[in-house]
C-alpha atoms as a PDB file:
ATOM      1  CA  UNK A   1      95.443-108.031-229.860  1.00  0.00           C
ATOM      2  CA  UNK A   2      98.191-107.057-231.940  1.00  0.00           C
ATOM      3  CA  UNK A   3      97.783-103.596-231.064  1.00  0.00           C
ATOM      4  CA  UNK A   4      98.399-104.037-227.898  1.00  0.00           C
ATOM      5  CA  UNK A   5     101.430-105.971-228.255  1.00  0.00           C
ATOM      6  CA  UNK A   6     102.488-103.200-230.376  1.00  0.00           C
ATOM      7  CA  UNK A   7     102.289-100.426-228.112  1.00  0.00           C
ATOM      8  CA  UNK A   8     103.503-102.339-224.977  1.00  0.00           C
ATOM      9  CA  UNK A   9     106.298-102.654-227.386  1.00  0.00           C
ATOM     10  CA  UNK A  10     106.875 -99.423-228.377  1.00  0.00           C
ATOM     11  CA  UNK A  11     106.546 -98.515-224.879  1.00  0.00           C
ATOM     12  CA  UNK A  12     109.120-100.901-223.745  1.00  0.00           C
ATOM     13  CA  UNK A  13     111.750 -99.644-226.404  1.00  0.00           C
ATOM     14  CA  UNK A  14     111.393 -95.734-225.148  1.00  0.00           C
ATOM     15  CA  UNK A  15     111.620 -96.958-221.471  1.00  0.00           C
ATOM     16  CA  UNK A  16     114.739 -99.424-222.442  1.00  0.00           C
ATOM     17  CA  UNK A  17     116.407 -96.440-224.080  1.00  0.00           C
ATOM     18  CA  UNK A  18     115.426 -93.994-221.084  1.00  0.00           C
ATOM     19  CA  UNK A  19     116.686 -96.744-218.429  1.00  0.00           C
ATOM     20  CA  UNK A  20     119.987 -97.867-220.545  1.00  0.00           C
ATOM     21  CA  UNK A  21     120.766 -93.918-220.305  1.00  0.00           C
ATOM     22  CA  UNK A  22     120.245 -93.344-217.070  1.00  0.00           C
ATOM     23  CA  UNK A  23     122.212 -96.473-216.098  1.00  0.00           C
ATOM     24  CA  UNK A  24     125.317 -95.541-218.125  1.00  0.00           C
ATOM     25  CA  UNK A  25     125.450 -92.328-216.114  1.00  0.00           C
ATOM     26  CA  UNK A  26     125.234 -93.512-213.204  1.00  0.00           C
ATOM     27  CA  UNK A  27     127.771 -95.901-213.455  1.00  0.00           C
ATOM     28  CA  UNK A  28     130.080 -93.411-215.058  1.00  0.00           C
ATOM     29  CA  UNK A  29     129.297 -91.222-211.917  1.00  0.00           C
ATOM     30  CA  UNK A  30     130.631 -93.668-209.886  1.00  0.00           C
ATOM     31  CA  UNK A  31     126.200 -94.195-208.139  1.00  0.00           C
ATOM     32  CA  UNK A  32     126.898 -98.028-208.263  1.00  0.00           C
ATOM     33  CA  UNK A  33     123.771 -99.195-205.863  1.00  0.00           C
ATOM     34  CA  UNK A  34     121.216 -96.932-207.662  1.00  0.00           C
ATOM     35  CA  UNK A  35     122.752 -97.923-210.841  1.00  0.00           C
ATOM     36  CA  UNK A  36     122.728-101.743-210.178  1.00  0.00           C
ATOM     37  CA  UNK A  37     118.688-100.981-209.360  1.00  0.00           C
ATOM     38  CA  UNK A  38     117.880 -98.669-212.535  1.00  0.00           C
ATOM     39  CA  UNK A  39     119.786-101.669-214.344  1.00  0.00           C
ATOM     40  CA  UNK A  40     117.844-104.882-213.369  1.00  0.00           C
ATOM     41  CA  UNK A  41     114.942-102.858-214.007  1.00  0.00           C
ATOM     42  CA  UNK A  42     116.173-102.598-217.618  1.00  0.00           C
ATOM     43  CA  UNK A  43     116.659-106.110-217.383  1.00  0.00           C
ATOM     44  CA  UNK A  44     113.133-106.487-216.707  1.00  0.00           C
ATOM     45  CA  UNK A  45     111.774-103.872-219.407  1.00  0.00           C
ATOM     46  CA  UNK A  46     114.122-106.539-221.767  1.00  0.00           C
ATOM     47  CA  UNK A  47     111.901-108.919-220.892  1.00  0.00           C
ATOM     48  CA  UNK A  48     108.192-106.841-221.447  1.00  0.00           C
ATOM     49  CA  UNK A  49     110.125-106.217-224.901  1.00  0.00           C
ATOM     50  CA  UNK A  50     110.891-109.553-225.721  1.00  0.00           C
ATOM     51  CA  UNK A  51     107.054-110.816-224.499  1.00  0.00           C
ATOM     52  CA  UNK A  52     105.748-108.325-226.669  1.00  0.00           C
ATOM     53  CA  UNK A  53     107.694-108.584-229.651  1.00  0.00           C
ATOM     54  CA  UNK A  54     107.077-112.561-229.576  1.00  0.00           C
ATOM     55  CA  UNK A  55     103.276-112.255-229.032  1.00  0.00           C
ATOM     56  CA  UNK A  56     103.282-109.518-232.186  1.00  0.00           C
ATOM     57  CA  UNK A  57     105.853-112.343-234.405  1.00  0.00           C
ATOM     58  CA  UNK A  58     103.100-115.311-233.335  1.00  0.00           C
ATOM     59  CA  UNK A  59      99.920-112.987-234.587  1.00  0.00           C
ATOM     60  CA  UNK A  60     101.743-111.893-237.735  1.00  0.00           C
ATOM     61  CA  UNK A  61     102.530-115.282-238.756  1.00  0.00           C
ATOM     62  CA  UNK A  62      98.989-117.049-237.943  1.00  0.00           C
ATOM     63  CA  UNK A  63      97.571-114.106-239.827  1.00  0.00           C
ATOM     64  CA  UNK A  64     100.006-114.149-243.041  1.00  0.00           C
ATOM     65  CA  UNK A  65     102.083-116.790-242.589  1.00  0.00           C
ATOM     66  CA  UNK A  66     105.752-116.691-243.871  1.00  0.00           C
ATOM     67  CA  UNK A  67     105.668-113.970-246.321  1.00  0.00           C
ATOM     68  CA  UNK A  68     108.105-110.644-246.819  1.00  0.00           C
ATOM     69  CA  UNK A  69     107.230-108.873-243.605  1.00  0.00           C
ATOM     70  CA  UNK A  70     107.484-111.563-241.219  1.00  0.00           C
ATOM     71  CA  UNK A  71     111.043-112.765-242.362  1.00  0.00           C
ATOM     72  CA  UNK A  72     111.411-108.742-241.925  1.00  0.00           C
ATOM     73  CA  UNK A  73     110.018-108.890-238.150  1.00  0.00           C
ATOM     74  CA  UNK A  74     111.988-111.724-237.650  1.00  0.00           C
ATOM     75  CA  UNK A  75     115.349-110.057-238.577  1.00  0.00           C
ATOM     76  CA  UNK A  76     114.769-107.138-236.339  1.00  0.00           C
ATOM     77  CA  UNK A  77     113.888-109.726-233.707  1.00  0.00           C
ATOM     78  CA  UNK A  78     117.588-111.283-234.178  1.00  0.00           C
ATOM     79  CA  UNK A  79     118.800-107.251-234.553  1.00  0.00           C
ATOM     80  CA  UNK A  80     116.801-106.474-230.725  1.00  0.00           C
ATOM     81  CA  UNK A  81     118.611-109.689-229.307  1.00  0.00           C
ATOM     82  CA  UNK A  82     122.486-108.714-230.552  1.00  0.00           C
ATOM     83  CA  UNK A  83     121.355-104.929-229.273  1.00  0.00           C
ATOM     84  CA  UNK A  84     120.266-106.315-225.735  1.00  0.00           C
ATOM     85  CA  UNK A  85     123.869-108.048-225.392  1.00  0.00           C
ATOM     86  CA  UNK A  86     125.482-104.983-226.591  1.00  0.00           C
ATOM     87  CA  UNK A  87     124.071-102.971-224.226  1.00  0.00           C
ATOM     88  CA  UNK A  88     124.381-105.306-221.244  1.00  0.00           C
ATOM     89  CA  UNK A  89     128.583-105.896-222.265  1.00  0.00           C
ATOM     90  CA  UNK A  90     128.410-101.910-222.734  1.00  0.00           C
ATOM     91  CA  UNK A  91     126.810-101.119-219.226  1.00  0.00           C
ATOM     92  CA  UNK A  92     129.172-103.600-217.760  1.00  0.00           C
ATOM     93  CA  UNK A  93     132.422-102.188-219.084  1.00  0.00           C
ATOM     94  CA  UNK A  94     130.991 -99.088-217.969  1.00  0.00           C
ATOM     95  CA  UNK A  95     130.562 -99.866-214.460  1.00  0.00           C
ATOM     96  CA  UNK A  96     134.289-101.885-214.584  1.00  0.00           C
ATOM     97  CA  UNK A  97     136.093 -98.625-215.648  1.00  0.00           C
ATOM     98  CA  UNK A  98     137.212-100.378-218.942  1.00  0.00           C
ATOM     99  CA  UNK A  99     137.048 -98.707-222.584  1.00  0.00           C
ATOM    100  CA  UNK A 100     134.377 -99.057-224.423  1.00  0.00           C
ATOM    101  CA  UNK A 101     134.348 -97.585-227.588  1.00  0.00           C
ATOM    102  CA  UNK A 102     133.150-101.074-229.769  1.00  0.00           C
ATOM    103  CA  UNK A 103     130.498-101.475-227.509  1.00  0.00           C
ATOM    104  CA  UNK A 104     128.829 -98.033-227.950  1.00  0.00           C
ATOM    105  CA  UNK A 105     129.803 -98.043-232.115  1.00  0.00           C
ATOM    106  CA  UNK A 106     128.012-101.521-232.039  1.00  0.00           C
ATOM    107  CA  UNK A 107     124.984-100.397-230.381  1.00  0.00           C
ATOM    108  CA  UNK A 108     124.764 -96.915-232.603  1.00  0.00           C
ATOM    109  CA  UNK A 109     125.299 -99.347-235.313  1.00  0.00           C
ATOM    110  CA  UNK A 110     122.081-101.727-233.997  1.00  0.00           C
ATOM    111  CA  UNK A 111     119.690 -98.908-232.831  1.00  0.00           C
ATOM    112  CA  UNK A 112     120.527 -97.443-236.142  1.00  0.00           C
ATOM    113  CA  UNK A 113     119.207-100.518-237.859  1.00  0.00           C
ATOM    114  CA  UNK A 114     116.707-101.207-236.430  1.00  0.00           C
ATOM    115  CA  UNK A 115     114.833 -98.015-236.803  1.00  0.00           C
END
C-alpha cells in the first residue's frame, strides 16, 4: 500500500509543477478563463498530493512509529503545505498584475528544500 501512495505522490508533485507552470503563463499572457481552469485543476492535484502524502505519513508511523524518518516526513509535510500557499499567493499576484518577486524566491526557496 505504501507504494502506491508513493507513486500517486510522486505523480501528483510532477503534475503540480507541470500545472503551476502552465498557469503562471497563462496568466502572465493575459488567457484568464483557461488559466482560472488549468488552476482549479492544480487545486485539485493539491488535494491527490495531500491524500497521498497523509495515507504514506499514517503507514510509516503504524509501521515504525515516531522515530527519525517520520519526524523527517512530517517536516516536509509542513514544507508541501507553506509551498502550496506560496504558490497559490504567487499565481494570484500573477493574475492581479502585482510584483512578485518574494513569492517566486519563497517558492525556489521551498521546492529547493524539499527535494
Amino acid at each position: 500500500m505504501f507504494k502506491t501512495f508513493l507513486a500517486i505522490h510522486a505523480s501528483s508533485w510532477a503534475i503540480l509543477i507541470v500545472l503551476l507552470i502552465a498557469a503562471a503563463m497563462l496568466y502572465s499572457n493575459k488567457v484568464i478563463k483557461v488559466g482560472t481552469i488549468v488552476h482549479m485543476i492544480l487545486r485539485l492535484m493539491y488535494v491527490v498530493m495531500l491524500v497521498s502524502g497523509c495515507g504514506m505519513l499514517f503507514l510509516a508511523i503504524d509501521n515504525s512509529g515516531m522515530n527519525s524518518f517520520t519526524w523527517t516526513f512530517l517536516g516536509k509535510a509542513v514544507l508541501a503545505i507553506a509551498m502550496m500557499g506560496v504558490s497559490e499567493m504567487l499565481l494570484i499576484r500573477i493574475k492581479k498584475t502585482k510584483k512578485q518577486a518574494l513569492s517566486c524566491g519563497l517558492l525556489i526557496l521551498f521546492y529547493s528544500l524539499l527535494f
